[in-house]
N, C-alpha and C. Protein backbone atom coordinates (compact mmCIF):
# COMPACT_ATOMS: atom_id res chain seq x y z
N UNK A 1 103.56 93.74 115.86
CA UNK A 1 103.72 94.44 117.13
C UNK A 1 102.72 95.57 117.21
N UNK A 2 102.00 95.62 118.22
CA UNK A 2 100.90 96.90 117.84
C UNK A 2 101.39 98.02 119.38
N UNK A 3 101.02 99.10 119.34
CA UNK A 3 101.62 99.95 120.03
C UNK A 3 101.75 100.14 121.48
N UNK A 4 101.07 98.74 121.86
CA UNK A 4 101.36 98.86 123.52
C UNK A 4 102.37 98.03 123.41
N UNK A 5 103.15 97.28 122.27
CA UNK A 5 104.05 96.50 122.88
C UNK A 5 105.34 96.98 122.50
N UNK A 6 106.01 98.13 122.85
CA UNK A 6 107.04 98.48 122.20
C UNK A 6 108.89 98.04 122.41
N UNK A 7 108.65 96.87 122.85
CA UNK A 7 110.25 96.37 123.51
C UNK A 7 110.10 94.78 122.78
N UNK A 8 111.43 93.96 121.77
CA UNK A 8 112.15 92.97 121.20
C UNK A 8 113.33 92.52 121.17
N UNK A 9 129.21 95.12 115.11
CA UNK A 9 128.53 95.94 113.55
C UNK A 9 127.89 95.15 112.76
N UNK A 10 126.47 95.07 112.11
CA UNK A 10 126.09 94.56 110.91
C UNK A 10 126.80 95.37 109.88
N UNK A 11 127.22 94.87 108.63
CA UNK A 11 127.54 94.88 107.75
C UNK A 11 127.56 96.20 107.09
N UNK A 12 128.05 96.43 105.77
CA UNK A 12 127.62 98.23 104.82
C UNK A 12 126.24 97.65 104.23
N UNK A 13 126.10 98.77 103.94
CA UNK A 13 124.98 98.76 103.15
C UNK A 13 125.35 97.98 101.09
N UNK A 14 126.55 97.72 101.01
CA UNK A 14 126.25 96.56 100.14
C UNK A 14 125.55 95.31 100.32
N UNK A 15 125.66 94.97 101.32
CA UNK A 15 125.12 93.57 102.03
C UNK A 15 123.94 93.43 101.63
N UNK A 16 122.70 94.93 101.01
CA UNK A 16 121.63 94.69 101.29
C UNK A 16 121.22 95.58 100.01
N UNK A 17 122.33 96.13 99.43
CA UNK A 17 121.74 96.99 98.03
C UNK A 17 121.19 96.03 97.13
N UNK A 18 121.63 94.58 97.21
CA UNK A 18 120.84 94.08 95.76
C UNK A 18 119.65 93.48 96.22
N UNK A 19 118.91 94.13 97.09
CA UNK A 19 117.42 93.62 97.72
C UNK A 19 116.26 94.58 97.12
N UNK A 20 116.45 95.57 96.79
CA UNK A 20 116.35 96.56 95.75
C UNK A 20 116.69 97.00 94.46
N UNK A 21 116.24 96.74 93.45
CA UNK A 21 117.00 97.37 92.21
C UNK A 21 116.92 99.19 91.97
N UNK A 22 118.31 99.47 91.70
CA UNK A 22 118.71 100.76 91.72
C UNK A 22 117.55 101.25 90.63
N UNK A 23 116.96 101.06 89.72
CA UNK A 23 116.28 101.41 88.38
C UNK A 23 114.68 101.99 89.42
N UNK A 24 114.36 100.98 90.43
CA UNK A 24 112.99 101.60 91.71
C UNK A 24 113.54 102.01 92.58
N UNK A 25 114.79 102.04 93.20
CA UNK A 25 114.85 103.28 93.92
C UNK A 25 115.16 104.36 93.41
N UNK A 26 115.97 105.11 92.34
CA UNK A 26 115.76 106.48 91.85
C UNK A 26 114.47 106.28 91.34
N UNK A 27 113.38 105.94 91.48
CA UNK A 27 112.21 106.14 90.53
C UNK A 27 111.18 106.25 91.67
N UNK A 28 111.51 106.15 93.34
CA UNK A 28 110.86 105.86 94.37
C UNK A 28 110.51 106.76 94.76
N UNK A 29 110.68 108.42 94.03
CA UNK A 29 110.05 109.43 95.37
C UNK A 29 109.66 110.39 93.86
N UNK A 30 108.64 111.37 94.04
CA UNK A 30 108.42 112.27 92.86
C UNK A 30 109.54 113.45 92.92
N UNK A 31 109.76 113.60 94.28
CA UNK A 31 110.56 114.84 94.23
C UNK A 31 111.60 114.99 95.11
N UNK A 32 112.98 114.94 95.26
CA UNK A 32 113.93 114.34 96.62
C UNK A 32 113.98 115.56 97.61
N UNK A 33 112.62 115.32 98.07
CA UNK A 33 112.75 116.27 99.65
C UNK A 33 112.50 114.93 100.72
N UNK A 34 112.16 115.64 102.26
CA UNK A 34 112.35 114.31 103.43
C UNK A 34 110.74 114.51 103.37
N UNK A 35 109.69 115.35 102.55
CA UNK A 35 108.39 115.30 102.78
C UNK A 35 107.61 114.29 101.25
N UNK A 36 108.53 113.81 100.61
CA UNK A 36 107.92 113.63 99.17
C UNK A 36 107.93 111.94 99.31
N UNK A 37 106.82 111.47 98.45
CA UNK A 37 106.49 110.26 98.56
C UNK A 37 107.56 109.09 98.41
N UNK A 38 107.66 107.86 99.36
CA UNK A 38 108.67 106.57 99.39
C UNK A 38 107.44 105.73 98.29
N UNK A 39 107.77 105.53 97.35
CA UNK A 39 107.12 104.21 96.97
C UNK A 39 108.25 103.53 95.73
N UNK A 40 107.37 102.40 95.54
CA UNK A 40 107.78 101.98 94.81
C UNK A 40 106.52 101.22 93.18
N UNK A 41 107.36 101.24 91.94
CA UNK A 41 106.81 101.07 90.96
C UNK A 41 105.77 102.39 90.25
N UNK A 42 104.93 102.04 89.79
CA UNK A 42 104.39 102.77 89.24
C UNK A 42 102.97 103.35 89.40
N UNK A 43 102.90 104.59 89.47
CA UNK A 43 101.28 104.71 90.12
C UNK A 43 99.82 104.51 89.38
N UNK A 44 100.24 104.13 87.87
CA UNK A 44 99.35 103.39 87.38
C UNK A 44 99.11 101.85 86.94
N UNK A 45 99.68 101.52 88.44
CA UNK A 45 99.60 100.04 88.05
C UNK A 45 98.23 99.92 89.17
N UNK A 46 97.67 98.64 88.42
CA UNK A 46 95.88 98.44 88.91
C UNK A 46 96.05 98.06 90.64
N UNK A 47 96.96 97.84 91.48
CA UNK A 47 96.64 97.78 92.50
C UNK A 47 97.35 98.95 93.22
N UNK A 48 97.26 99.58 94.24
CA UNK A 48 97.82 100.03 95.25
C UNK A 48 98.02 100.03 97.24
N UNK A 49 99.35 99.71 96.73
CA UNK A 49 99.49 99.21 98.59
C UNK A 49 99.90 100.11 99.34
N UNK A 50 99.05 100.47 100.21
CA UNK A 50 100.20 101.49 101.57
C UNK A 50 100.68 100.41 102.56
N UNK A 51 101.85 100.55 103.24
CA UNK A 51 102.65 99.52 104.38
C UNK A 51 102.55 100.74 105.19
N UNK A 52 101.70 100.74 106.78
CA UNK A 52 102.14 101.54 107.50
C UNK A 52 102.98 100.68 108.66
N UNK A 53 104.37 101.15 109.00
CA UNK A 53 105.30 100.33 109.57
C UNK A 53 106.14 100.69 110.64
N UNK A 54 106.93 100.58 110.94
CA UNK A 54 107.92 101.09 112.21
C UNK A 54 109.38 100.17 111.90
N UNK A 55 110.41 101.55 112.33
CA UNK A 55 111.62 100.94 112.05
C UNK A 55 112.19 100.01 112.68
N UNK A 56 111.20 99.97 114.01
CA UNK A 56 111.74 99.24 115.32
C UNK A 56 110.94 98.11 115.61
N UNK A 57 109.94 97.89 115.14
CA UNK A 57 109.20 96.83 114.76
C UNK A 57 109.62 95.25 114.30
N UNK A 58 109.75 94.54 115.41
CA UNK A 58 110.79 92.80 114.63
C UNK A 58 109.51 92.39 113.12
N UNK A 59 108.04 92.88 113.65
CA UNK A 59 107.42 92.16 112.46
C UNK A 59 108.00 92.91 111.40
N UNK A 60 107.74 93.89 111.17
CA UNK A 60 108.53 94.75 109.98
C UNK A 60 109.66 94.11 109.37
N UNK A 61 110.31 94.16 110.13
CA UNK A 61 111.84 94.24 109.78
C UNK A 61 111.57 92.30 109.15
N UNK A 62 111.02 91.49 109.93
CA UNK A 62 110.94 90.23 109.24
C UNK A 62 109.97 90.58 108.37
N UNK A 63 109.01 90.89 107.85
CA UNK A 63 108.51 91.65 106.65
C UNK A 63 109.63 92.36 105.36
N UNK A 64 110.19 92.71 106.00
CA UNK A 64 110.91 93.92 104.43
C UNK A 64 111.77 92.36 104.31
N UNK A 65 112.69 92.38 105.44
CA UNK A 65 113.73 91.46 104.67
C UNK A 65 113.09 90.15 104.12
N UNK A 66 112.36 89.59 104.26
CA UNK A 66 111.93 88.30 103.55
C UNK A 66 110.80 88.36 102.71
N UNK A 67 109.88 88.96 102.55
CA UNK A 67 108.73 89.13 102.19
C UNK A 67 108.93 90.38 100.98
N UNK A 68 109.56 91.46 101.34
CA UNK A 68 109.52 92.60 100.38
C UNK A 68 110.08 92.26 99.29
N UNK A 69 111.44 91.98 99.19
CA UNK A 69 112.11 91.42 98.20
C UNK A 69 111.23 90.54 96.92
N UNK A 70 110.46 89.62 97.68
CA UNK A 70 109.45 88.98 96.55
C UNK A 70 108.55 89.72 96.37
N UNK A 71 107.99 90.70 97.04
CA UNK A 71 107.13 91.98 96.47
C UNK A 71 107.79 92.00 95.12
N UNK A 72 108.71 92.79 95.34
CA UNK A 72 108.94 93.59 94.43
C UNK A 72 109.49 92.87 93.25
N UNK A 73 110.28 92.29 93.56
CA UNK A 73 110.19 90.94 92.14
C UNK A 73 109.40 90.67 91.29
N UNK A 74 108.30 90.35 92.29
CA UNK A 74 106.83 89.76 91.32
C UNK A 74 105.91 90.29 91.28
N UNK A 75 106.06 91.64 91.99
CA UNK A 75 104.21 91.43 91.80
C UNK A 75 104.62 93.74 91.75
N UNK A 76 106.02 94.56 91.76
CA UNK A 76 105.80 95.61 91.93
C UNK A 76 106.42 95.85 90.13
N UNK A 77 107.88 95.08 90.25
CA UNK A 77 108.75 95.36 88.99
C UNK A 77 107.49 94.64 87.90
N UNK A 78 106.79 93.82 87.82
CA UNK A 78 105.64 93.34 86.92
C UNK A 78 104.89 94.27 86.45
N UNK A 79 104.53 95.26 87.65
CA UNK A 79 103.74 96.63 86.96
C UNK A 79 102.20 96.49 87.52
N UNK A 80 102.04 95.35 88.67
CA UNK A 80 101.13 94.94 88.65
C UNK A 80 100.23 95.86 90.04
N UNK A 81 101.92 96.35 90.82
CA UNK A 81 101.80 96.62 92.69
C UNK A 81 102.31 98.17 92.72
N UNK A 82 101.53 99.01 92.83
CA UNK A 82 102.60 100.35 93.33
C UNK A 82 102.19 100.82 94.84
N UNK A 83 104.02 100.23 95.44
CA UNK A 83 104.21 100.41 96.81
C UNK A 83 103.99 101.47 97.68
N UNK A 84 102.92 102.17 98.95
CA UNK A 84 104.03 102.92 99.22
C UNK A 84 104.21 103.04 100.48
N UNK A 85 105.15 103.58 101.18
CA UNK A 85 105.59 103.51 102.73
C UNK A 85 105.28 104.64 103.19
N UNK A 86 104.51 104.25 104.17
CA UNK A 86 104.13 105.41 105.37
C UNK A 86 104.46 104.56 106.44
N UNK A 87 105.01 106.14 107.07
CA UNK A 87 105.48 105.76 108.76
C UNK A 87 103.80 105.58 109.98
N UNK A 88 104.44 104.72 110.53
CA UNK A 88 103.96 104.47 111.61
C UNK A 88 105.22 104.49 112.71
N UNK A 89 105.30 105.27 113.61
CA UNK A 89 106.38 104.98 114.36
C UNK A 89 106.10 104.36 115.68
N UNK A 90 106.05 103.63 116.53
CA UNK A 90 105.81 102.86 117.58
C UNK A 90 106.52 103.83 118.77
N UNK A 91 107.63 104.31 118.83
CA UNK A 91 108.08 104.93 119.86
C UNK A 91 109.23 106.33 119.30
N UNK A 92 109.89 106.81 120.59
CA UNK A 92 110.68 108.18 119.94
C UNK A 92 111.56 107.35 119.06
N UNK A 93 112.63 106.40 119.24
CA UNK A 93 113.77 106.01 118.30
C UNK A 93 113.14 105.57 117.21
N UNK A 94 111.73 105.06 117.02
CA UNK A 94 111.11 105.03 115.75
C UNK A 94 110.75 106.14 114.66
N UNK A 95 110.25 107.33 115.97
CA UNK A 95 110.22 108.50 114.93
C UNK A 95 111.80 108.94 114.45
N UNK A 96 113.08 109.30 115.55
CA UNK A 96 114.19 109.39 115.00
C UNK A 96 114.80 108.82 113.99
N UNK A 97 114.71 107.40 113.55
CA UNK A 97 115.23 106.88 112.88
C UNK A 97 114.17 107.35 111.11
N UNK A 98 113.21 107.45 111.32
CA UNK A 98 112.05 107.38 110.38
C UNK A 98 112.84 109.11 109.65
N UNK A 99 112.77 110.21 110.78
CA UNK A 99 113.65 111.25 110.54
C UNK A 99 114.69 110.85 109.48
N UNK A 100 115.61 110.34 109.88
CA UNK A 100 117.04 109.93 109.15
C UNK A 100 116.78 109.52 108.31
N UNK A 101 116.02 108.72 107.62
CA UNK A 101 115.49 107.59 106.50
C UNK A 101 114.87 108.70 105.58
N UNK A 102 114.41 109.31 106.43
CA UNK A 102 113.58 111.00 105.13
C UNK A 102 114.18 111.58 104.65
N UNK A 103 115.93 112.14 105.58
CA UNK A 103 116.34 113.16 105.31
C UNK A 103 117.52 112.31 104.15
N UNK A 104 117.61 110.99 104.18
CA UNK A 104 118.73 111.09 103.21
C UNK A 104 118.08 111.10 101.57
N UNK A 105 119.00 111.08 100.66
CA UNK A 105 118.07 111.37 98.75
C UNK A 105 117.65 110.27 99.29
N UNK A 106 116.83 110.56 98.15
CA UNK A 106 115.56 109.64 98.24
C UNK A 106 115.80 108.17 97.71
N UNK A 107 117.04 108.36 96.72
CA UNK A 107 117.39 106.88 96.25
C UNK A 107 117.98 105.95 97.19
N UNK A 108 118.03 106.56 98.00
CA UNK A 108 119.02 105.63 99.04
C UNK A 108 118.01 104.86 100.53
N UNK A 109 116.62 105.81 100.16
CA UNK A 109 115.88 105.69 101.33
C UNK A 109 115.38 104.06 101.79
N UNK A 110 115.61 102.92 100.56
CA UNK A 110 114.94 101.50 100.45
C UNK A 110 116.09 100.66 101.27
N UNK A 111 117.04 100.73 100.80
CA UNK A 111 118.18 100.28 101.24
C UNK A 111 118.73 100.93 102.97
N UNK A 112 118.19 101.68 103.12
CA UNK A 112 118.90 102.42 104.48
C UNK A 112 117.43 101.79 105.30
N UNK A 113 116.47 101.71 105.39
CA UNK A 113 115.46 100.85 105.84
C UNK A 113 115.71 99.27 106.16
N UNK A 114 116.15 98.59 104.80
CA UNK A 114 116.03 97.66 105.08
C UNK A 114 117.31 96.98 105.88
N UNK A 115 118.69 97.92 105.92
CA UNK A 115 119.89 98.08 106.91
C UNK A 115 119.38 98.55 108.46
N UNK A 116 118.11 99.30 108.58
CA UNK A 116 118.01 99.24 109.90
C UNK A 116 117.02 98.10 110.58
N UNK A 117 116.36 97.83 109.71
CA UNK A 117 115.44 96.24 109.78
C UNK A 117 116.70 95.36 110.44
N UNK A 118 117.91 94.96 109.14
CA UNK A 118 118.72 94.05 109.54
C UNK A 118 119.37 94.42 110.68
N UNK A 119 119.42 95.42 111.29
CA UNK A 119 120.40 95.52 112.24
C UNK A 119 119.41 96.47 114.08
N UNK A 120 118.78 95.84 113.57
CA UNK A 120 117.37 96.10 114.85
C UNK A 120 118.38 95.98 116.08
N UNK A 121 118.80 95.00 116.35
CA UNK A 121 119.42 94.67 117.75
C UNK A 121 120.60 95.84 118.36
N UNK A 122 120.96 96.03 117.04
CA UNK A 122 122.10 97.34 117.82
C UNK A 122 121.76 98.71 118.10
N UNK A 123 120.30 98.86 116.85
CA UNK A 123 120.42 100.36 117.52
C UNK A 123 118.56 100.62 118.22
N UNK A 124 118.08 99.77 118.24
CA UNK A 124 116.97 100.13 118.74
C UNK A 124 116.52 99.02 119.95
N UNK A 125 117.54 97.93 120.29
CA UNK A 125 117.46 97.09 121.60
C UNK A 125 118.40 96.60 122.28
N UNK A 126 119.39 97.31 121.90
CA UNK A 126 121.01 97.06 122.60
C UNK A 126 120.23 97.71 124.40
N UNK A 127 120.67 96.84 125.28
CA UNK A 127 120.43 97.19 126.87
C UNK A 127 121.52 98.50 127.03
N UNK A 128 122.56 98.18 126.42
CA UNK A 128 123.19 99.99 126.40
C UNK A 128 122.47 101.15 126.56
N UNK A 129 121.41 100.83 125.30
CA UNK A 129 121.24 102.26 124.89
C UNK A 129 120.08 102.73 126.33
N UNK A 130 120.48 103.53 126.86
CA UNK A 130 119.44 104.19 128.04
C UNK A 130 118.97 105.49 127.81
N UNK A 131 119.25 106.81 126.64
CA UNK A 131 118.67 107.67 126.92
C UNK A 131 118.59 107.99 125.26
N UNK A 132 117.94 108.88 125.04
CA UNK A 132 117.72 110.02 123.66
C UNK A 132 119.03 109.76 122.68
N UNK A 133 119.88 110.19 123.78
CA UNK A 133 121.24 110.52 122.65
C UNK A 133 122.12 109.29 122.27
N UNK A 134 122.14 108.27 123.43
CA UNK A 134 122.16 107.17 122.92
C UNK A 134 122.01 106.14 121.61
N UNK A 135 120.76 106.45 121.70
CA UNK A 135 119.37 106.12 120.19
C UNK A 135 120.42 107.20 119.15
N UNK A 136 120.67 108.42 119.49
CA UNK A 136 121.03 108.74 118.20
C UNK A 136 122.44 108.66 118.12
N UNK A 137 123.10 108.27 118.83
CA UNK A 137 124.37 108.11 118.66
C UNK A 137 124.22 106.35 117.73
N UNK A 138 123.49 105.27 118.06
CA UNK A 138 123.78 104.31 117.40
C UNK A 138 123.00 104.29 116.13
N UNK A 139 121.94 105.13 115.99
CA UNK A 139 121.56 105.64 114.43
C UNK A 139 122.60 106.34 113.99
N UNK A 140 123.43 106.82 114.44
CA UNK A 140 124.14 107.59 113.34
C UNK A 140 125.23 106.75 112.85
N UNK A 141 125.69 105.73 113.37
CA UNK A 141 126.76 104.85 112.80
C UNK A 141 126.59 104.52 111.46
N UNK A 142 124.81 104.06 111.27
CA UNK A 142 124.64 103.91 110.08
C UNK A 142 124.01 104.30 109.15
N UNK A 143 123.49 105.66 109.31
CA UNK A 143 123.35 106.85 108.67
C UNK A 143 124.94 107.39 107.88
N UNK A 144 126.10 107.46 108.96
CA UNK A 144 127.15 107.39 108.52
C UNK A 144 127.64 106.74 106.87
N UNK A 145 127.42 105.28 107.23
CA UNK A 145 127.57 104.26 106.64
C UNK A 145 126.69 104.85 104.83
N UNK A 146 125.96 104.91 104.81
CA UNK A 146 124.96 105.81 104.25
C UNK A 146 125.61 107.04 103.46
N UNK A 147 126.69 107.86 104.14
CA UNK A 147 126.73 108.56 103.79
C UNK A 147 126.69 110.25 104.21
N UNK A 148 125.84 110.42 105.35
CA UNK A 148 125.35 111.39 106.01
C UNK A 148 126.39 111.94 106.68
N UNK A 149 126.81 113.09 107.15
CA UNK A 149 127.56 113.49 107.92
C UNK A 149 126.89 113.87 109.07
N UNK A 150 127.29 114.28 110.18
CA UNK A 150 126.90 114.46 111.62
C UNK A 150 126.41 115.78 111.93
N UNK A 151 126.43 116.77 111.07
CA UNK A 151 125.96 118.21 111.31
C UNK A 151 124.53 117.64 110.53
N UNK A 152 124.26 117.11 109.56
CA UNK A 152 123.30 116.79 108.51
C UNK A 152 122.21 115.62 109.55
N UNK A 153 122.77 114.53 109.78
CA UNK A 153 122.26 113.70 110.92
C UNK A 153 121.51 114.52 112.01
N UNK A 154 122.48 115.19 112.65
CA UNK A 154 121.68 116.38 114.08
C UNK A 154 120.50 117.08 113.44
N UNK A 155 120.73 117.63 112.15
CA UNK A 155 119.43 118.63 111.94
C UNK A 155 118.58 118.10 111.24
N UNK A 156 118.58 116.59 110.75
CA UNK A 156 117.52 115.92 110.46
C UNK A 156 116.72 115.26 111.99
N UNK A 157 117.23 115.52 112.78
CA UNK A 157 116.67 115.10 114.42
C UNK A 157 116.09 116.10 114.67
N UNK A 158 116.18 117.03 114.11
CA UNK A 158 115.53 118.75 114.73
C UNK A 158 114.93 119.19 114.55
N UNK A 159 114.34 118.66 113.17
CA UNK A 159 113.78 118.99 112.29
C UNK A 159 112.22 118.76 112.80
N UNK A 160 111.63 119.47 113.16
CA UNK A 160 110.41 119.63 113.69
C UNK A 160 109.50 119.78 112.99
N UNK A 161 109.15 120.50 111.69
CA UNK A 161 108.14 119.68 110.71
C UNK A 161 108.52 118.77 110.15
N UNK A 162 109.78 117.77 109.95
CA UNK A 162 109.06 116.67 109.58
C UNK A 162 108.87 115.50 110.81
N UNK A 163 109.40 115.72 111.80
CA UNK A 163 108.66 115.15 112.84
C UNK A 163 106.90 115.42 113.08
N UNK A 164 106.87 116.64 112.56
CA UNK A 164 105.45 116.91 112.67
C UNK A 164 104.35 115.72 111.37
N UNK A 165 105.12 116.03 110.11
CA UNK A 165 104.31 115.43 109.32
C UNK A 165 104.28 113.95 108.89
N UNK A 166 105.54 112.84 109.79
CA UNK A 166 105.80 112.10 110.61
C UNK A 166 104.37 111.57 111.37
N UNK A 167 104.41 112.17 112.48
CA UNK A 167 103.89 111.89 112.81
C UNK A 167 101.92 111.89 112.47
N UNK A 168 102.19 113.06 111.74
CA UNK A 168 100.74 113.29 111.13
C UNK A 168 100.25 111.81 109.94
N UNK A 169 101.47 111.32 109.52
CA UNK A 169 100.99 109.90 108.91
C UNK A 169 100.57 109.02 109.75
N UNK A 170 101.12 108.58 111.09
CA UNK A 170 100.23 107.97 111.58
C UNK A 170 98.81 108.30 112.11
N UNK A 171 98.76 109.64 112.73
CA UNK A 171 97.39 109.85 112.74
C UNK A 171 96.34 109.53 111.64
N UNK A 172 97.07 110.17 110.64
CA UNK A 172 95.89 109.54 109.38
C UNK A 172 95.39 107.94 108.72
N UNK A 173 96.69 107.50 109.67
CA UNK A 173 96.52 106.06 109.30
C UNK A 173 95.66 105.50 110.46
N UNK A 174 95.49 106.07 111.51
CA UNK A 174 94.22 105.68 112.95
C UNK A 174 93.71 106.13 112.28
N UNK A 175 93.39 107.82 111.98
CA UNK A 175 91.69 107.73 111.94
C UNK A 175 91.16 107.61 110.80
N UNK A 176 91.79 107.09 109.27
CA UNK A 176 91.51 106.82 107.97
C UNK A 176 91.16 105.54 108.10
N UNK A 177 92.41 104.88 108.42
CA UNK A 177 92.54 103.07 107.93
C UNK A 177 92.13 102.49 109.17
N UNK A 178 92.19 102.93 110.74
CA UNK A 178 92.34 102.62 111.65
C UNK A 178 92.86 101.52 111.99
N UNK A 179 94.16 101.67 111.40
CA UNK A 179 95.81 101.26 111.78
C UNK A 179 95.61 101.36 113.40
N UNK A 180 96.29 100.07 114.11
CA UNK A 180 96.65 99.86 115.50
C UNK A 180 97.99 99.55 115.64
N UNK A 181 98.45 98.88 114.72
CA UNK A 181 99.31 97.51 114.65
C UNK A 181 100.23 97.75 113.50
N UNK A 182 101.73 97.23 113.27
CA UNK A 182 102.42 96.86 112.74
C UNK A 182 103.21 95.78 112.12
N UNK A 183 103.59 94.99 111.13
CA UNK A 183 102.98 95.86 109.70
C UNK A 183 101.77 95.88 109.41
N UNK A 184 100.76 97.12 108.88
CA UNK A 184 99.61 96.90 108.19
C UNK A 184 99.75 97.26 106.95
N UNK A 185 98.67 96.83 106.33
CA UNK A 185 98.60 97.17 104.59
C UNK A 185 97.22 98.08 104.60
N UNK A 186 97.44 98.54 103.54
CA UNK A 186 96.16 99.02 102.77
C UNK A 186 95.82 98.79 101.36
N UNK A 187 95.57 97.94 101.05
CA UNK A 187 95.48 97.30 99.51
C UNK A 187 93.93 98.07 98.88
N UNK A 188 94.33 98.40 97.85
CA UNK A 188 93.34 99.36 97.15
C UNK A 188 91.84 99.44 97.80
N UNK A 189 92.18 100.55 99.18
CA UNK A 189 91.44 100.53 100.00
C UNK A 189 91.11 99.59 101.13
N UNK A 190 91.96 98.37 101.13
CA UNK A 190 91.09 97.74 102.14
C UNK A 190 92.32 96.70 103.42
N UNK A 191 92.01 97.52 104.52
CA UNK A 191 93.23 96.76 105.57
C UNK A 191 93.52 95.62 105.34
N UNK A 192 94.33 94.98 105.89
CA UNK A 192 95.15 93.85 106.24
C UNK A 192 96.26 94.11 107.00
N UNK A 193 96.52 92.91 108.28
CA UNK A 193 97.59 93.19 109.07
C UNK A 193 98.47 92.08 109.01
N UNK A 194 100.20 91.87 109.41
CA UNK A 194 100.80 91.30 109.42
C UNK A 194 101.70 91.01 108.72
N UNK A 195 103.00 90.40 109.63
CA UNK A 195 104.12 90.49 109.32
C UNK A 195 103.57 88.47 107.86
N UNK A 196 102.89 88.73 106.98
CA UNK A 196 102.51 87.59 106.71
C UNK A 196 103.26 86.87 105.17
N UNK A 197 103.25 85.71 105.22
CA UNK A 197 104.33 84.92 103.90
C UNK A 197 103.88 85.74 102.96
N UNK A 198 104.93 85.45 101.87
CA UNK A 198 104.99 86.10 100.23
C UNK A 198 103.57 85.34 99.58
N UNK A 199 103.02 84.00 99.73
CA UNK A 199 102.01 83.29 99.71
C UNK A 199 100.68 83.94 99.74
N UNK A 200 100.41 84.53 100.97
CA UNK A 200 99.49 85.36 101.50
C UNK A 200 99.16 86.41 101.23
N UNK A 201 100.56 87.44 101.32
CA UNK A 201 100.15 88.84 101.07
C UNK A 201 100.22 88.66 99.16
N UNK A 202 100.31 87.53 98.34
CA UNK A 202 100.00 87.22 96.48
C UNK A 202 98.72 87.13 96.79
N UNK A 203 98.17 86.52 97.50
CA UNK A 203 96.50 86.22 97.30
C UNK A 203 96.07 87.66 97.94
N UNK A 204 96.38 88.37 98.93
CA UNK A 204 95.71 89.61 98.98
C UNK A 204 95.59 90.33 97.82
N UNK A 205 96.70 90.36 97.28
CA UNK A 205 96.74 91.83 96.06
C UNK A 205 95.61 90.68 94.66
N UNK A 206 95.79 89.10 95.13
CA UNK A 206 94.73 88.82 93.35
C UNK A 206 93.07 89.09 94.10
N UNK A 207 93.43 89.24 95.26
CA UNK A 207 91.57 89.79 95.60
C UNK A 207 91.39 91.55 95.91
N UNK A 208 92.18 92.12 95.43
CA UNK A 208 92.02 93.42 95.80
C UNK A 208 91.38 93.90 94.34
């Protein structure tokens, strides 16, 4: 989906914890603030991938759920791939939600992603939702779910530097990588776009 095209209960978040192993997500951020790095594996492993992405994004979301999982299987837990996620947000409920995903610990941040991937239809294209508060009223169900309480939820929405530095990842991803589009990669230095098979994005990382 690239950024002119921005229009496309689920379950707890057990449904989707073993898509992740708990051992890379506490090992996924250096330091548990909502400004400190999402990745995954290790940063001296010989390749490195940036995913710049959007929460609201159908390629994404068919990306993490089918495609990531064998990432990380084969080619991050190997020692071979160190992941990492930068936002790209496509619209406001993209940056809001991207908000929420920062502000919770950091171990929880893989799994609360790939719960809003699975559950795209309710809170980021339900015909309901018509305004701001809307969007955050059906993010917070599963922020909830998560864990978060609703005073904690509101002031991660408010939070105006990290909306700022939010958004400052995508800028750097236009005028660095010149990112248009969602999902893109950056494989040790060098673009690639698309929501593309486990097949494809193996042969990117053996030519990087």
């Amino acid at each position: 989906m690239d950024r002119r095209t921005l229009l496309a209960l689920a379950g707890s978040f057990g449904a989707v914890a073993g898509l992740v192993s708990p051992r890379l997500a506490l090992a996924a951020a250096e330091a548990d603030t909502p400004f400190s790095r999402r990745s995954l594996g290790k940063s001296s492993a010989p390749v490195t991938v940036y995913e710049y992405f959007s929460m609201n994004c159908p390629h994404c979301a068919e990306f993490g759920l089918k495609v990531l999982p064998k990432v990380i299987k084969n080619l991050v837990d190997t020692g071979k791939v160190f992941y990492i996620f930068k936002d790209f947000p496509l619209n406001e409920d993209a940056v809001m939600a991207a908000q929420v995903a920062r502000s919770l610990p950091a171990r929880q941040y893989f799994d609360f992603i790939l719960e809003l991937f699975r559950t795209q239809e309710q809170w980021a294209y339900d015909p309901k939702l018509k305004t701001k508060q809307d969007y955050a009223n059906a993010l917070f169900r599963y922020a909830a779910l998560a864990g978060m309480d609703r005073s904690t939820f509101d002031a991660a929405l408010a939070n105006k530097k990290l909306e700022s530095f939010i958004l400052n990842e995508l800028k750097i991803g236009e005028q660095q990588y010149h990112i248009d589009a969602t999902p893109s990669f950056v494989i040790n230095g060098r673009k690639r776009e698309g929501a593309v098979d486990y097949k494809q994005f193996a042969r990117w990382i053996d030519e990087a």
